[in-house]
C-alpha atoms as a PDB file:
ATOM      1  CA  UNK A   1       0.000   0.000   0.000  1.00  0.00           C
ATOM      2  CA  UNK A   2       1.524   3.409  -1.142  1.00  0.00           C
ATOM      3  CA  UNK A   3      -0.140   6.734  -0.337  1.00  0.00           C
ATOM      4  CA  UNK A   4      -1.271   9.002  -2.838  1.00  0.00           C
ATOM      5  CA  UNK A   5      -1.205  12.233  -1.134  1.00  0.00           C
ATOM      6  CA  UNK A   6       2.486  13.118  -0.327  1.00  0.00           C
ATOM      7  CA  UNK A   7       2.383  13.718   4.175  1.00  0.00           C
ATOM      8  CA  UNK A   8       5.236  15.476   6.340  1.00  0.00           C
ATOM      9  CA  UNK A   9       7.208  13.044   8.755  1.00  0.00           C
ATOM     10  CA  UNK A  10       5.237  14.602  11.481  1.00  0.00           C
ATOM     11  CA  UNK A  11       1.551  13.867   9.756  1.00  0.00           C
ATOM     12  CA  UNK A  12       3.172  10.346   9.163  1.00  0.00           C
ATOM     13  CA  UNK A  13       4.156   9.602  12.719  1.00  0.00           C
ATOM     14  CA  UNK A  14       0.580  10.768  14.171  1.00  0.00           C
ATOM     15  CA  UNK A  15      -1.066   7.949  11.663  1.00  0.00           C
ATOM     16  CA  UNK A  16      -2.367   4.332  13.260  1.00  0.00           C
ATOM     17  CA  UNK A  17       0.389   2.058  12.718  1.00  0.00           C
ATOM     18  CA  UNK A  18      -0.018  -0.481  10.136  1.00  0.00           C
ATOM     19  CA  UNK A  19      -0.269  -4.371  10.430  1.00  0.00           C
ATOM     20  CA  UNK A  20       1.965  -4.893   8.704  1.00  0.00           C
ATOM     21  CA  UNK A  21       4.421  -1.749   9.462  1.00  0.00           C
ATOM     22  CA  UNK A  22       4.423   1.331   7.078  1.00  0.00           C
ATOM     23  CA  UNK A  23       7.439   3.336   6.250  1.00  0.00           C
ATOM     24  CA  UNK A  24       7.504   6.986   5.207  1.00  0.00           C
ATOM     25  CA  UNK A  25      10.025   8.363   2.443  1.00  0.00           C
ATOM     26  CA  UNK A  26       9.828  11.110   0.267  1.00  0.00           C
ATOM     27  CA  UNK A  27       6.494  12.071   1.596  1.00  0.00           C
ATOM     28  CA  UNK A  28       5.222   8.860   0.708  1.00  0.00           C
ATOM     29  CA  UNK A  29       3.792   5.875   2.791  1.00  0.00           C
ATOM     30  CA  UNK A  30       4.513   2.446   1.829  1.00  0.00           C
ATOM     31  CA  UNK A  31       3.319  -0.324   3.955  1.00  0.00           C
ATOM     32  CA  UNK A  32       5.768  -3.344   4.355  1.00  0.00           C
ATOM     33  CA  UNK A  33       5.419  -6.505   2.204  1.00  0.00           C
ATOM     34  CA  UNK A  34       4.004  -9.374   4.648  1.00  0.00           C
ATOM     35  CA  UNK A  35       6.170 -11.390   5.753  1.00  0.00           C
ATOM     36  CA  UNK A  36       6.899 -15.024   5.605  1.00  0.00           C
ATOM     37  CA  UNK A  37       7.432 -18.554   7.683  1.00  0.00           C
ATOM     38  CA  UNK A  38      11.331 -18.227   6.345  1.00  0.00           C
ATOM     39  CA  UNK A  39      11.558 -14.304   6.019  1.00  0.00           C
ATOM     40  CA  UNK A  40       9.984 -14.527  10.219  1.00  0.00           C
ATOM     41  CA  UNK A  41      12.478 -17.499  11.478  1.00  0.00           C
ATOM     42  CA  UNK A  42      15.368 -15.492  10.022  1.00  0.00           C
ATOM     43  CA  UNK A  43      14.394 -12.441  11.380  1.00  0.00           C
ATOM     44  CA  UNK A  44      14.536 -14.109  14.712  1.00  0.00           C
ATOM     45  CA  UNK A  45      17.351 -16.328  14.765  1.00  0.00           C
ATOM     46  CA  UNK A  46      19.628 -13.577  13.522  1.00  0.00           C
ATOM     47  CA  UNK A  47      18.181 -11.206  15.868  1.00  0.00           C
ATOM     48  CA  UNK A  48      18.390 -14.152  18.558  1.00  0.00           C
ATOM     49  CA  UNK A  49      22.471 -14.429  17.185  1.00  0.00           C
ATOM     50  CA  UNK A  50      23.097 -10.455  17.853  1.00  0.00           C
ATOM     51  CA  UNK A  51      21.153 -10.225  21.565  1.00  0.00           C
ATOM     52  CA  UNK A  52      23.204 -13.392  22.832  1.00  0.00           C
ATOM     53  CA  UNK A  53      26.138 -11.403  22.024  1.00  0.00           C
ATOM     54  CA  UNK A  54      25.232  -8.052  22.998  1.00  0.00           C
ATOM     55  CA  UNK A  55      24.425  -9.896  26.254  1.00  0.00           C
ATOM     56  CA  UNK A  56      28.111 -10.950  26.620  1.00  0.00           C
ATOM     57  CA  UNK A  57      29.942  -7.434  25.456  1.00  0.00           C
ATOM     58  CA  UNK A  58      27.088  -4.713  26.287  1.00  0.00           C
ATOM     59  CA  UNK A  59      27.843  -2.523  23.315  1.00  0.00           C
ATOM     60  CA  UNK A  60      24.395  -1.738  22.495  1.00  0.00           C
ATOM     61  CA  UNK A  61      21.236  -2.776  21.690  1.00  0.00           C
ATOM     62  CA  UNK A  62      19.565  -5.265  19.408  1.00  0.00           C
ATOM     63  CA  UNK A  63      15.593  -4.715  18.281  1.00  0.00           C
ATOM     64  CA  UNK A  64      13.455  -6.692  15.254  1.00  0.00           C
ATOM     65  CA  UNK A  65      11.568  -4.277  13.236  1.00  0.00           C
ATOM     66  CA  UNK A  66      12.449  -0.838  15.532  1.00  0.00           C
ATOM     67  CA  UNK A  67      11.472   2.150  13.628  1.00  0.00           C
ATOM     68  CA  UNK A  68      14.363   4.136  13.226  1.00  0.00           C
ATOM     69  CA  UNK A  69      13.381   7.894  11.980  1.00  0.00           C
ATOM     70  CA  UNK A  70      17.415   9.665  10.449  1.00  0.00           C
ATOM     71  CA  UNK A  71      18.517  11.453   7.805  1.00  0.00           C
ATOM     72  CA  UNK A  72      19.366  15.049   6.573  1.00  0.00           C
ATOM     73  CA  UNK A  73      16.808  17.725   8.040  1.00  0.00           C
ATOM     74  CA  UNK A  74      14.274  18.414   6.153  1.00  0.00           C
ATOM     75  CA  UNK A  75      14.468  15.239   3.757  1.00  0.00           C
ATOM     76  CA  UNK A  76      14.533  12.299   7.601  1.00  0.00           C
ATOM     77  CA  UNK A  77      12.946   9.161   6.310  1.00  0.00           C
ATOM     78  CA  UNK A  78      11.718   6.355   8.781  1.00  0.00           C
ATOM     79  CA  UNK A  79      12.174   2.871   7.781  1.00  0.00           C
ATOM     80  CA  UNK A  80      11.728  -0.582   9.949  1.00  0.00           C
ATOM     81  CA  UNK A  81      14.552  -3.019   8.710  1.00  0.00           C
ATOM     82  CA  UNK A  82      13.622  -6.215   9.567  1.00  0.00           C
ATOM     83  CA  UNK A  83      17.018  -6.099  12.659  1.00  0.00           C
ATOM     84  CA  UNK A  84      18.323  -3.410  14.149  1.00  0.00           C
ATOM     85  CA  UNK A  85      21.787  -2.812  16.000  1.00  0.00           C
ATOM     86  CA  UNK A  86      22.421   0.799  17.682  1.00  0.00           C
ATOM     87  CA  UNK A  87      25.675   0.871  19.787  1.00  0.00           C
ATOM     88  CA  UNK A  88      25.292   2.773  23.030  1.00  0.00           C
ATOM     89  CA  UNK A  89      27.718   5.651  21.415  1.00  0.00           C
ATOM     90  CA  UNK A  90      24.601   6.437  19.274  1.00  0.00           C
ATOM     91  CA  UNK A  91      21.750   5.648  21.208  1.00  0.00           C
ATOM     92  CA  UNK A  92      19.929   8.504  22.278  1.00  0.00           C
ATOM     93  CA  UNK A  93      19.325   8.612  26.072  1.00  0.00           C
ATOM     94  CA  UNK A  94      16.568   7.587  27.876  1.00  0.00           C
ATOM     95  CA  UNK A  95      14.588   4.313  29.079  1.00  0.00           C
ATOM     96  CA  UNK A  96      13.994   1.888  26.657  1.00  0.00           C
ATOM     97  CA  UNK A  97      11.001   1.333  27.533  1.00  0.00           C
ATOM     98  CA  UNK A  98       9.378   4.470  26.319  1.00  0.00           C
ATOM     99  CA  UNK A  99      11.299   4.558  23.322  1.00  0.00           C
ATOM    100  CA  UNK A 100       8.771   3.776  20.400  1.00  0.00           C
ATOM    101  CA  UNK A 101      11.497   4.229  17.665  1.00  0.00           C
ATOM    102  CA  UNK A 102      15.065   5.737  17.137  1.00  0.00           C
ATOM    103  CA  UNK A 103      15.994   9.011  16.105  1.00  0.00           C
ATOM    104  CA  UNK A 104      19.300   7.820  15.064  1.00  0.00           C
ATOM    105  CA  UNK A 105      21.112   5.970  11.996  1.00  0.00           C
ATOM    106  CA  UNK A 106      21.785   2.847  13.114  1.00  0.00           C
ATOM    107  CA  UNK A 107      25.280   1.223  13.198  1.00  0.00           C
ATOM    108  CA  UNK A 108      23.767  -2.042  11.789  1.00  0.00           C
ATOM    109  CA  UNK A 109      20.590  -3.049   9.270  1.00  0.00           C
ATOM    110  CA  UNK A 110      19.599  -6.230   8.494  1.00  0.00           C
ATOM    111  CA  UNK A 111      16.762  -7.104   6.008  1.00  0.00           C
ATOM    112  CA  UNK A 112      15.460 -10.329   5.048  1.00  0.00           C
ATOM    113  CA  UNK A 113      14.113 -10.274   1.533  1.00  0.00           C
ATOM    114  CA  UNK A 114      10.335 -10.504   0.984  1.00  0.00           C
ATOM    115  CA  UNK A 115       8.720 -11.796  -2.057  1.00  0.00           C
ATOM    116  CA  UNK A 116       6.491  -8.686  -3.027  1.00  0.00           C
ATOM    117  CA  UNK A 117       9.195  -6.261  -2.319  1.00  0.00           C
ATOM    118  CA  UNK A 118       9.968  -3.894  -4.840  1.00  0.00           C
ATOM    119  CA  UNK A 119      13.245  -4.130  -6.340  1.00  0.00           C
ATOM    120  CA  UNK A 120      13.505  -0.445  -6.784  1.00  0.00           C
ATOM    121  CA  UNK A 121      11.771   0.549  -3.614  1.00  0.00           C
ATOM    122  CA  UNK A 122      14.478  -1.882  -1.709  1.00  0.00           C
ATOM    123  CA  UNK A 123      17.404  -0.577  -3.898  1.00  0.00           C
ATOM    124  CA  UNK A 124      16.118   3.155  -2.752  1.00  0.00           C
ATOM    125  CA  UNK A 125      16.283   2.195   0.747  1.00  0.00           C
ATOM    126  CA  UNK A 126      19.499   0.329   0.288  1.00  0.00           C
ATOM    127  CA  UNK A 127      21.062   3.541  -0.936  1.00  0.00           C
ATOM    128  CA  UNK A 128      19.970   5.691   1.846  1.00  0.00           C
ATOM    129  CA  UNK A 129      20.493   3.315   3.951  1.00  0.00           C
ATOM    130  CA  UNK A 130      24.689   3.608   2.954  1.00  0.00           C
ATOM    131  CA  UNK A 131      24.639   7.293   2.542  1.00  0.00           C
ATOM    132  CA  UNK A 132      22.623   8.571   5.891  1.00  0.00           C
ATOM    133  CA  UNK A 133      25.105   7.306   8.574  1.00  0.00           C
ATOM    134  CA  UNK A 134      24.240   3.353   8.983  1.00  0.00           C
ATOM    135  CA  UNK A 135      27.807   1.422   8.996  1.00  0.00           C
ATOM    136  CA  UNK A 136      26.940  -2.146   7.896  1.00  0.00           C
ATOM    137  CA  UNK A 137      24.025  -3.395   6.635  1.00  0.00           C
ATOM    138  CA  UNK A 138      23.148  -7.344   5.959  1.00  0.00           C
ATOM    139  CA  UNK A 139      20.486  -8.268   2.847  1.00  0.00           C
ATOM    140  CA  UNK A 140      19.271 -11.686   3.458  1.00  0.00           C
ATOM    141  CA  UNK A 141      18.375 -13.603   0.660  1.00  0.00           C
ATOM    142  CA  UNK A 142      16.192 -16.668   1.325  1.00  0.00           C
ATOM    143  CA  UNK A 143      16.131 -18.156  -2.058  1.00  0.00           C
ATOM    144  CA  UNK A 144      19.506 -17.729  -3.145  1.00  0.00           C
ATOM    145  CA  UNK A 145      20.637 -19.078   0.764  1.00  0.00           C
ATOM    146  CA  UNK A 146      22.909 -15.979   0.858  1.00  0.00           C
ATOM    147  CA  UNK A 147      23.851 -12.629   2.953  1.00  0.00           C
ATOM    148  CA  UNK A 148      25.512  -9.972   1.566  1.00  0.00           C
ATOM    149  CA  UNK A 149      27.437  -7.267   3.050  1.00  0.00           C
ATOM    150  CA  UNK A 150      27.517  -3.911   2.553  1.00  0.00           C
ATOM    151  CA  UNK A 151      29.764  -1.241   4.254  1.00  0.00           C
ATOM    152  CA  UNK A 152      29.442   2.530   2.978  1.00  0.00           C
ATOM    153  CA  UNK A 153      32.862   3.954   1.036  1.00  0.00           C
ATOM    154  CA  UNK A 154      33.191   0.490  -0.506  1.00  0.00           C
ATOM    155  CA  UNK A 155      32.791  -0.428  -4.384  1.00  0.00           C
ATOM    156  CA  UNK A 156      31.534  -3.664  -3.661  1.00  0.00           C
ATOM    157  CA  UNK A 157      30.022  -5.796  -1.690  1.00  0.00           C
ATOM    158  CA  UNK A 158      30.523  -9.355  -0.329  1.00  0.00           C
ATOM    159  CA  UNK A 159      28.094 -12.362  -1.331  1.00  0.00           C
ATOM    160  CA  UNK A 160      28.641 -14.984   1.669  1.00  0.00           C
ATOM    161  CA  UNK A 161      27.115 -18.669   1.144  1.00  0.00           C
ATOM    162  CA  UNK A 162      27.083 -21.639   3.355  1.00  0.00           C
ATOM    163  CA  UNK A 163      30.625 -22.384   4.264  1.00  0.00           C
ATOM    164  CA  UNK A 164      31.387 -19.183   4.843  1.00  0.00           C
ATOM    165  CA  UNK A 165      31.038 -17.037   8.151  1.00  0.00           C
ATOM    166  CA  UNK A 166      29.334 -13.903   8.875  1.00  0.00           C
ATOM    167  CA  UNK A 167      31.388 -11.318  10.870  1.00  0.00           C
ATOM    168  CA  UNK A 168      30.533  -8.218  12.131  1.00  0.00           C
ATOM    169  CA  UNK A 169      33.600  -6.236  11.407  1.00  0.00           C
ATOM    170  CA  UNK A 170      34.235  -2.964  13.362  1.00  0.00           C
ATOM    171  CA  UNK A 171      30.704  -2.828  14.162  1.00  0.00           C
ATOM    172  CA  UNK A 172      29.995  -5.943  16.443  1.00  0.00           C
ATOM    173  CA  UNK A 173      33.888  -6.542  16.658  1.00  0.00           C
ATOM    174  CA  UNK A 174      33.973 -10.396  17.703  1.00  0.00           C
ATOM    175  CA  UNK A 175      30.726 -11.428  16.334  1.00  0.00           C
ATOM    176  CA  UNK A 176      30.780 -14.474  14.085  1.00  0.00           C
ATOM    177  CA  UNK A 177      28.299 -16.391  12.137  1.00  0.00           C
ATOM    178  CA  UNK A 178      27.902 -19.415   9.968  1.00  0.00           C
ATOM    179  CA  UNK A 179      26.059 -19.244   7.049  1.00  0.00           C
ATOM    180  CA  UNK A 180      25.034 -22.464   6.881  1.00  0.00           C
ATOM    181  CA  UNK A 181      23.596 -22.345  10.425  1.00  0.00           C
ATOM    182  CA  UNK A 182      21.384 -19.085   9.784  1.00  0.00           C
ATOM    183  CA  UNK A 183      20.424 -20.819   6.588  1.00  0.00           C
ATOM    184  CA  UNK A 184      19.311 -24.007   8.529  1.00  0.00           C
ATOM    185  CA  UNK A 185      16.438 -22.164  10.170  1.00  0.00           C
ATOM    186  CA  UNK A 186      15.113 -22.422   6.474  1.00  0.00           C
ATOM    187  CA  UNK A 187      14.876 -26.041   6.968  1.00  0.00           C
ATOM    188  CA  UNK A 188      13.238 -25.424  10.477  1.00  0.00           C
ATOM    189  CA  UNK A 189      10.604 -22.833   9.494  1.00  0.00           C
END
């Protein structure tokens, strides 16, 4: 579902949420592709994967779909990646527990490919994504059993595959993955 009438962030964040979750960009609301049995056990084990270690190193903290609200003034977007990371350096303070989204860029994204999704929306939101301030962002692709990594400043990005391990660089320094064993929750789901 995409809005006709073009709304300011403000208009946009006084709405009724959506089931599922909207997004705003550009003045525009689009309302998040549903998602599925794979896209959900994903989501969770990979979110599951980040709070374990967060648990151990306390460097921040780990959220599935958290609306995060950044970019330049006048021209902020608010998108819900599927997993979000902000390290404590960024979060903004306050109790968690009244915190309804983040007015931050997070340090890590992670999205799980939907079928529905537009290609262009998601290549958009990829863009922004590496341009407004977020440091490492994970696609997740389901069907092609493969995560690839994308750091802002770089030409390209790295496809990993089962038998290879996801790391989480200078952002979640120490954090390790396999591939194989994210991609088993497929088999699970």
């Amino acid at each position: 579902m995409t809005t006709a009438a073009t709304l300011s962030l403000e208009q946009f964040l006084a709405m009724e949420e959506t089931k599922p979750a909207s997004e705003y960009a550009c003045g525009e609301v689009t309302q998040k592709p549903m998602p599925t049995n794979a896209h959900g056990a994903l989501q969770l084990y990979i979110a599951m994967l980040i709070y374990q270690f967060l648990a151990r190193t306390k460097l921040g903290r780990v959220r599935p779909e958290w609306r995060c609200i950044f970019g330049p003034v006048r021209r902020k977007r608010t998108y819900i990646p599927d997993v979000v990371y902000v390290s404590f350096e960024r979060m903004p303070p306050g109790d968690a527990r009244e915190q309804a989204y983040v007015e931050t860029a997070p340090d890590l994204v992670v999205e799980v490919l939907s079928p529905g999704e537009s290609a262009e929306r998601f290549a958009r939101k990829l863009r922004f994504y590496l341009l407004h301030g977020v440091r490492l962002v994970w696609v997740v692709d389901p069907d092609a059993e493969t995560i690839t990594v994308y750091t802002p400043g770089t030409a390209d990005e790295r496809i990993l595959r089962p038998g290879d391990t996801l790391d989480g660089g200078e952002i979640l320094p120490g954090f390790s993955a396999s591939v194989a064993e994210i991609m088993a929750q497929l088999e699970e789901s």
